[in-house]
C-alpha atoms as a PDB file:
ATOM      1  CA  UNK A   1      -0.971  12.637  28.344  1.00  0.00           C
ATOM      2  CA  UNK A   2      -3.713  10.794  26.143  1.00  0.00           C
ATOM      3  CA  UNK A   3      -2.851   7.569  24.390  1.00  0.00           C
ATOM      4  CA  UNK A   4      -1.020   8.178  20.712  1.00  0.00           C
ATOM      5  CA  UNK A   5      -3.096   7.427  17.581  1.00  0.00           C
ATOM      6  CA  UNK A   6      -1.124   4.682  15.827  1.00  0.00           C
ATOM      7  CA  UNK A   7      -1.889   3.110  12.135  1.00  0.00           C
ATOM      8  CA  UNK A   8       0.577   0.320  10.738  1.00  0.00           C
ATOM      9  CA  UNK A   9       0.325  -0.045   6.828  1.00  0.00           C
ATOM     10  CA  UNK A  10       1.498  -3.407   5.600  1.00  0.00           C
ATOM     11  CA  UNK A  11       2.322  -3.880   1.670  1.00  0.00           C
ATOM     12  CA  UNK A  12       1.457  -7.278   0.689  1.00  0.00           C
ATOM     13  CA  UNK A  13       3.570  -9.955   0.590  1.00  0.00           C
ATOM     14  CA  UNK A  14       5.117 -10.759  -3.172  1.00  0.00           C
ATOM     15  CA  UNK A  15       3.437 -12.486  -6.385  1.00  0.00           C
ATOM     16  CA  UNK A  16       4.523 -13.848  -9.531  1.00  0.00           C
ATOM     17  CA  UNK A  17       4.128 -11.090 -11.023  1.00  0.00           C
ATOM     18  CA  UNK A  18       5.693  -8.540  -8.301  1.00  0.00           C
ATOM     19  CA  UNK A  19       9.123 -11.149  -9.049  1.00  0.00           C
ATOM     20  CA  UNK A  20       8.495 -11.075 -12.866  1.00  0.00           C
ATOM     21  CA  UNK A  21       8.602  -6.816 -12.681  1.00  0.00           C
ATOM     22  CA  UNK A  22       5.266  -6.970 -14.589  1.00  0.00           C
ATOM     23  CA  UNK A  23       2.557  -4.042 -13.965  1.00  0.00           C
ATOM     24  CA  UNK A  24      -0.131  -5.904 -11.712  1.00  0.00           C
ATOM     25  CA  UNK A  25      -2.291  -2.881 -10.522  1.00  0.00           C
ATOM     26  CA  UNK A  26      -5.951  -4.397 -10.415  1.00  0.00           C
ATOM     27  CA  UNK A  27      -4.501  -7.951 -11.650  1.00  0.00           C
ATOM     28  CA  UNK A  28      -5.631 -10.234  -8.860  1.00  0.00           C
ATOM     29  CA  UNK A  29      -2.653 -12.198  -8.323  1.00  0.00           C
ATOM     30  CA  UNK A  30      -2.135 -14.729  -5.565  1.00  0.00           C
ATOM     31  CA  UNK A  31       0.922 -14.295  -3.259  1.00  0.00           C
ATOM     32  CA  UNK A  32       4.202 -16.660  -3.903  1.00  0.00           C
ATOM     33  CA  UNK A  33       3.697 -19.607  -1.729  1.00  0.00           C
ATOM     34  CA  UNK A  34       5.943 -20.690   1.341  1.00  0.00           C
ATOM     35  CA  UNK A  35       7.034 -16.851   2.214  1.00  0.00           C
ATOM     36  CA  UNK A  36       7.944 -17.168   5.653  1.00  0.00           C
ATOM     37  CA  UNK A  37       7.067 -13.947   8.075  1.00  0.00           C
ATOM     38  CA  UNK A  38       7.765 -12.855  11.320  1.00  0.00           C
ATOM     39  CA  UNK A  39       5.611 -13.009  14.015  1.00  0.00           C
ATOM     40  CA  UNK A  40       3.929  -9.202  15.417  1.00  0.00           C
ATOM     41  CA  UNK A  41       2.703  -8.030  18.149  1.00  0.00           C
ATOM     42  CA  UNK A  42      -0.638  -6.374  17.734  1.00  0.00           C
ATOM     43  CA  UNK A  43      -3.740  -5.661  19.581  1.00  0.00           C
ATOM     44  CA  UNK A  44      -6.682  -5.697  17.386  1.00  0.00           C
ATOM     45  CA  UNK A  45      -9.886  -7.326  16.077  1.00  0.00           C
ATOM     46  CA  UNK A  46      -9.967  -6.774  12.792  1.00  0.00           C
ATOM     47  CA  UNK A  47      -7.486  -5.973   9.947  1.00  0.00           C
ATOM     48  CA  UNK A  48      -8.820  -3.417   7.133  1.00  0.00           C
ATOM     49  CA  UNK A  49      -6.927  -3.134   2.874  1.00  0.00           C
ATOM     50  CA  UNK A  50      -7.330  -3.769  -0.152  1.00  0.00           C
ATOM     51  CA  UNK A  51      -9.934  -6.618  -1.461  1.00  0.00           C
ATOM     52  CA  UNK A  52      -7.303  -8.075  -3.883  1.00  0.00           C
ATOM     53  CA  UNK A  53      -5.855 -11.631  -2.930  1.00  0.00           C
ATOM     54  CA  UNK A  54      -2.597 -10.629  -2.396  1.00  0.00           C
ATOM     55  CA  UNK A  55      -3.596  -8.316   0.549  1.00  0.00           C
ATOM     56  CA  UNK A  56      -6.064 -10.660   1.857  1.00  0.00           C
ATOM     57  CA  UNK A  57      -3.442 -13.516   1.717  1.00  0.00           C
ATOM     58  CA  UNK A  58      -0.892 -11.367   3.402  1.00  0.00           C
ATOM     59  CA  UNK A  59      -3.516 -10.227   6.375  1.00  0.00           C
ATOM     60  CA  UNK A  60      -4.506 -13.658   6.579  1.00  0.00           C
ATOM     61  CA  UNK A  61      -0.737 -15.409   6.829  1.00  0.00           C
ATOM     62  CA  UNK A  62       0.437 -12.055   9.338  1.00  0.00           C
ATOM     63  CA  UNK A  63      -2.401 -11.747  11.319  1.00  0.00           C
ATOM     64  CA  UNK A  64      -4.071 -15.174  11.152  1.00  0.00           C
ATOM     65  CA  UNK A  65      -7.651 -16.129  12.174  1.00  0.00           C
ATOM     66  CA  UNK A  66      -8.617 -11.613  12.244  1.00  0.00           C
ATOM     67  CA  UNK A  67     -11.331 -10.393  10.319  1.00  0.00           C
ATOM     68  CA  UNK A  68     -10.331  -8.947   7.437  1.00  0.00           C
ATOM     69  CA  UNK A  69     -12.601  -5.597   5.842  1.00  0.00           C
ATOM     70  CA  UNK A  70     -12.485  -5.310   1.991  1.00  0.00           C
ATOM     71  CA  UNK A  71     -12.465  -1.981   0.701  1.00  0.00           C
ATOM     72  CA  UNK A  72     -11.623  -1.732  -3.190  1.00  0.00           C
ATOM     73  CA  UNK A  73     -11.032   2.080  -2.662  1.00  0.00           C
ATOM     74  CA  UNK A  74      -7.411   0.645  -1.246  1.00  0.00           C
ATOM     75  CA  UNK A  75      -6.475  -1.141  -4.136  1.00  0.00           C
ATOM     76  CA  UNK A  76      -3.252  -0.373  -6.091  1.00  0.00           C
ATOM     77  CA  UNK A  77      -3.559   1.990  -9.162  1.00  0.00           C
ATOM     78  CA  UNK A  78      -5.072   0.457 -12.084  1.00  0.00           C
ATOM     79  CA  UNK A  79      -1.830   0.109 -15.091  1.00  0.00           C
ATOM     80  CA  UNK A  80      -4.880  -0.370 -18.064  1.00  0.00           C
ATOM     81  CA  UNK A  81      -3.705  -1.968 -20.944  1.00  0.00           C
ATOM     82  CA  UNK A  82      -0.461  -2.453 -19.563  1.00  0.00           C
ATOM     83  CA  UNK A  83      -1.854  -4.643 -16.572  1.00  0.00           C
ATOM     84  CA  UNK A  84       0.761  -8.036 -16.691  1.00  0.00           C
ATOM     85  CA  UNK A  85       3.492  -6.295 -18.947  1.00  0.00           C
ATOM     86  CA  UNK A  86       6.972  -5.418 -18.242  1.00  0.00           C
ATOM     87  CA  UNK A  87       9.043  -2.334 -18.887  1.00  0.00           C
ATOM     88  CA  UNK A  88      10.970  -4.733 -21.848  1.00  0.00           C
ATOM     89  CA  UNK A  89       7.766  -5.046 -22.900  1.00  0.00           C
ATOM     90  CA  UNK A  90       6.163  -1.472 -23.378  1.00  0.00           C
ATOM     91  CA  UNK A  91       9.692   0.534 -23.239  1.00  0.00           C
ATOM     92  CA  UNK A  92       8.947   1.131 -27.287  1.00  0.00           C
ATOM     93  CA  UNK A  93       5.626   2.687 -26.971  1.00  0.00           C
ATOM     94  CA  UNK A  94       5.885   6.731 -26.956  1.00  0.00           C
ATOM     95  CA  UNK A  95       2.961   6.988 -24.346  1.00  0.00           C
ATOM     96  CA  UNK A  96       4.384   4.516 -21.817  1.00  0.00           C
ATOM     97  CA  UNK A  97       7.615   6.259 -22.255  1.00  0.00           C
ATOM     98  CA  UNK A  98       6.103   9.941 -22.010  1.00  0.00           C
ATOM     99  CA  UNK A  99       4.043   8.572 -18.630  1.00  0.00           C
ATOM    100  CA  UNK A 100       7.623   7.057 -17.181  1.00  0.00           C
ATOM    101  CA  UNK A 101       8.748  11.058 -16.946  1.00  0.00           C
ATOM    102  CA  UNK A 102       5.316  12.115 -15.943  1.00  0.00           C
ATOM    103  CA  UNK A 103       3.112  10.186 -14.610  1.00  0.00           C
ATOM    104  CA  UNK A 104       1.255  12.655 -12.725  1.00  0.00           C
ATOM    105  CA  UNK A 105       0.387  14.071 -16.332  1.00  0.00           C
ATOM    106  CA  UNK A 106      -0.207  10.900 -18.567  1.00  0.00           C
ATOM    107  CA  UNK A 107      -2.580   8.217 -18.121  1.00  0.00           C
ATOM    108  CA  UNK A 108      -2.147   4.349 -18.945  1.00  0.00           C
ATOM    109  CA  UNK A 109      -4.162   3.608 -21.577  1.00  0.00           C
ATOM    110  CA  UNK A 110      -8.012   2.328 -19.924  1.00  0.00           C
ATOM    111  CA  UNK A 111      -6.198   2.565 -16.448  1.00  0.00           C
ATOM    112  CA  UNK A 112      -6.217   5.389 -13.795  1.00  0.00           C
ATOM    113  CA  UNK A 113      -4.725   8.666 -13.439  1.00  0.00           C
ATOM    114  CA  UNK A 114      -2.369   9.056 -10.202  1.00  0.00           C
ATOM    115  CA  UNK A 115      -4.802  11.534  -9.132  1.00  0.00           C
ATOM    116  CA  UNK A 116      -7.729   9.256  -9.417  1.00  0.00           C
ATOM    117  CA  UNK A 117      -5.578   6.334  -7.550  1.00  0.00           C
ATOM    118  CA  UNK A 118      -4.704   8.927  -4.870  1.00  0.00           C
ATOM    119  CA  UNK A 119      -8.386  10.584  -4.159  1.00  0.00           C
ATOM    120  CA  UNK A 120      -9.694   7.227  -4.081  1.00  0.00           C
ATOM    121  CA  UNK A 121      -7.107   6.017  -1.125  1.00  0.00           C
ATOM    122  CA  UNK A 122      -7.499   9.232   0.820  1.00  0.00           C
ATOM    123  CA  UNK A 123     -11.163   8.925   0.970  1.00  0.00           C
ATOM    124  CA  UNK A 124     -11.039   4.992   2.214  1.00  0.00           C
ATOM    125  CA  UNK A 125      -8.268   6.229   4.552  1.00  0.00           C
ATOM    126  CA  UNK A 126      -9.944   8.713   6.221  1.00  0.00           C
ATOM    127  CA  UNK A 127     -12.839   6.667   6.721  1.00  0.00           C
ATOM    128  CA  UNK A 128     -11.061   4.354   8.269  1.00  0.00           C
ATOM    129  CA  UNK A 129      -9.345   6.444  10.489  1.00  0.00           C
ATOM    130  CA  UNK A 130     -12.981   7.314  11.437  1.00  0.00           C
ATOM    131  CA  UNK A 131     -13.719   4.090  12.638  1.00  0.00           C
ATOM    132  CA  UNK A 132     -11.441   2.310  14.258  1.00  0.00           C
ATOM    133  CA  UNK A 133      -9.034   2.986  17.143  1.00  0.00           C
ATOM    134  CA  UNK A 134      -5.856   1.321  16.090  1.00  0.00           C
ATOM    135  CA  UNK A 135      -6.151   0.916  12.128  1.00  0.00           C
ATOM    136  CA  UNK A 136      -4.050  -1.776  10.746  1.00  0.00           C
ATOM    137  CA  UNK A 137      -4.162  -1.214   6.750  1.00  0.00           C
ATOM    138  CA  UNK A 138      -2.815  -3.961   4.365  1.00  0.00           C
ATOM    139  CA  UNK A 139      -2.269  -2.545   0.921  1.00  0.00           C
ATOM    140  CA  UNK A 140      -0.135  -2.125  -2.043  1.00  0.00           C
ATOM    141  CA  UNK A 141       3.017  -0.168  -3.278  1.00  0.00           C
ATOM    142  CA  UNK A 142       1.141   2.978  -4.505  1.00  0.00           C
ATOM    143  CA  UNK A 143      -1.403   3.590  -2.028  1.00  0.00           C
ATOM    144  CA  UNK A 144       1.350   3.129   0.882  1.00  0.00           C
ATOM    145  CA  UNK A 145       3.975   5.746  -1.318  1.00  0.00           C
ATOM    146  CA  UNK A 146       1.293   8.332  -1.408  1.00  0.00           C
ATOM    147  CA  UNK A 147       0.092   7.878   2.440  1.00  0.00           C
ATOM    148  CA  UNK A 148       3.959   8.265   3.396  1.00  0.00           C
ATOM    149  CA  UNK A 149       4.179  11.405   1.012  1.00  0.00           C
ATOM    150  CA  UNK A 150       1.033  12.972   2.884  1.00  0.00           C
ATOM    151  CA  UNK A 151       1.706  12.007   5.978  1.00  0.00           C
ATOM    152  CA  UNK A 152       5.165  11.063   7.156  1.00  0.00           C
ATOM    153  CA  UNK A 153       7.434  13.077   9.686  1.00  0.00           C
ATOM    154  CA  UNK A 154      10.359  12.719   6.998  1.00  0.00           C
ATOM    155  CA  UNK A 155       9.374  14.594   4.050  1.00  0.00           C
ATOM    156  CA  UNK A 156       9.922  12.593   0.355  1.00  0.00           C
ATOM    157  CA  UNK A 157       8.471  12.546  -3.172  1.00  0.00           C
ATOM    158  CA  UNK A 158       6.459   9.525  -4.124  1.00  0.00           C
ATOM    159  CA  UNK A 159       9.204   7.631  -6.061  1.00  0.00           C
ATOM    160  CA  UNK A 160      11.877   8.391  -3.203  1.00  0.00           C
ATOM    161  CA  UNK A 161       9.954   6.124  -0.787  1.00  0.00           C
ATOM    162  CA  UNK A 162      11.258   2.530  -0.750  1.00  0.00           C
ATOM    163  CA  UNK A 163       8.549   0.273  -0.023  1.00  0.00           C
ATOM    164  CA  UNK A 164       9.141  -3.144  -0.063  1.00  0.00           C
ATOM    165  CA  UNK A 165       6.896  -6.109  -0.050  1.00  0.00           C
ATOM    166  CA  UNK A 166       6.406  -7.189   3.173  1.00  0.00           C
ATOM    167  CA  UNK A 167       7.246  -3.954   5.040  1.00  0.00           C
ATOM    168  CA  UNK A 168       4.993  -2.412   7.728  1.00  0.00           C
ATOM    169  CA  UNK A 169       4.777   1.163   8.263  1.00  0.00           C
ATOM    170  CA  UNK A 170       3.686   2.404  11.856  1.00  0.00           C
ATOM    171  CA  UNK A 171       2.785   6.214  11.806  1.00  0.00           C
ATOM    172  CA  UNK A 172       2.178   7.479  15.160  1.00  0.00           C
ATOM    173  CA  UNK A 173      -0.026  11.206  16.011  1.00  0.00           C
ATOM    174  CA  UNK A 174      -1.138  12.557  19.069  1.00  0.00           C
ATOM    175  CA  UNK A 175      -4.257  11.717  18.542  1.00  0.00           C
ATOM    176  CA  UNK A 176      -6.815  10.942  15.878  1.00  0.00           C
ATOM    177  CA  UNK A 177      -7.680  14.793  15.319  1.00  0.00           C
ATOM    178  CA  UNK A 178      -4.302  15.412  13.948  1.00  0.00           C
ATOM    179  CA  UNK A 179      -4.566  12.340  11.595  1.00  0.00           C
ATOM    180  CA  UNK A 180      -8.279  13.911  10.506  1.00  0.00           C
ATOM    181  CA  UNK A 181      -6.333  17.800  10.160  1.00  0.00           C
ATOM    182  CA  UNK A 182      -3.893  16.139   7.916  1.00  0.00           C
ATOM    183  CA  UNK A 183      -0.566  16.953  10.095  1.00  0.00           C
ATOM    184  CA  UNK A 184       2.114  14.772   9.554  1.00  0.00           C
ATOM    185  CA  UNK A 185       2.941  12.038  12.154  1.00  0.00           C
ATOM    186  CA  UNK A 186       5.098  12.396  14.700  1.00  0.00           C
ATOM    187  CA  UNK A 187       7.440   9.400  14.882  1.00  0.00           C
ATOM    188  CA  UNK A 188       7.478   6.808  12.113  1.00  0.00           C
ATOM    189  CA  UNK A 189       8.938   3.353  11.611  1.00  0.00           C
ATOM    190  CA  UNK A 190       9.502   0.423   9.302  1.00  0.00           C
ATOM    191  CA  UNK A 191       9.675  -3.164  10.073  1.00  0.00           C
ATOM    192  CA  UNK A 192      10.267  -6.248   7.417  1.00  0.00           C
ATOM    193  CA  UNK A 193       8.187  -8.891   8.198  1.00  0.00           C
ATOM    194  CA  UNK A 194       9.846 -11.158   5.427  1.00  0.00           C
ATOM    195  CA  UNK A 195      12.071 -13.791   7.100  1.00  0.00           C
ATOM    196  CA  UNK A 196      14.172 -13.921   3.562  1.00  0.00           C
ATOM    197  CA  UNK A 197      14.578 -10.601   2.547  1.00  0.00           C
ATOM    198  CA  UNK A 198      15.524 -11.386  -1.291  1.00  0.00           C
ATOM    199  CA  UNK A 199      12.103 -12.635  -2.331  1.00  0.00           C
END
């Protein structure tokens, strides 16, 4: 039998911001210092996600002295003019409250549609899958909900998928064909790589 095709997604490690509850979509925030993480076995030579801080930080404190591959296309959903606010703060406005029941529909004012978020991730995803044989993808909250929702052996919506800072997904297909098809995994896992679970 041919060797599985395996892809881990990591969601960054938590920020100020990610503690605060604030909207931090294309806010480039660093991660909270002196997060201890566990150590993980891997077999790779470079480490691909998102080029905001907090990925790179996380990639570089998990996986340390890897190249790490930028790719913007992985970045979180961009929250507009409600970038760095909380729910307290915007829980008043009609549209924020109108895209809280349907944000598939309604778009953050000068931010990004789901769609758009979604399209965007696919595309770097896919390319990535392309190119390397082992893909180790360290991203955000969004991206990872609607790569589970895709892709995942357990079916969920997007908001039923708890994805924690700090967790790492490993998918696992056949082979790299049925990733490229779009078939759902066959086996999937989650690890936390936090050592204090409560940050």
């Amino acid at each position: 039998m041919a060797n599985p095709f395996i892809v881990t997604l990591i969601r960054h490690l938590p920020t100020q911001g990610n503690r605060d509850k604030k909207y931090i979509g294309w806010s480039d925030e660093p991660i909270i210092p002196g997060i201890k993480t566990k150590k993980v076995a891997y077999e790779t030579n470079q480490i691909i996600g998102s080029d905001l801080m907090r990925c790179k930080q996380t990639a570089a404190k998990v996986f340390n002295g890897i190249p790490y591959i930028e790719n913007a296309n992985f970045r979180e959903c961009s929250f507009g003019d409600w970038e760095q606010k909380t729910y307290n703060e915007l829980k008043e406005q009609a549209l924020y409250r109108k895209w809280l029941d349907n944000p598939r529909q309604i778009v953050p004012p000068n931010g990004e549609s789901m769609q758009a978020m979604e399209s965007r991730v696919l595309q770097a995803f896919l390319e990535t899958i392309e190119k390397l044989a082992e893909p180790i993808i360290v991203i955000h909250g969004g991206p990872i909900r609607f790569l589970l929702t895709k892709y995942a052996n357990i079916e969920k919506s997007f908001w039923d998928w708890e994805v924690a800072h700090g967790c790492m997904f490993t998918l696992q297909w056949p082979d790299k064909k049925a990733v490229l098809e779009g078939k759902r995994c066959t086996s999937f896992s989650v690890e936390h790589l936090m050592e204090n679970e409560r940050m």
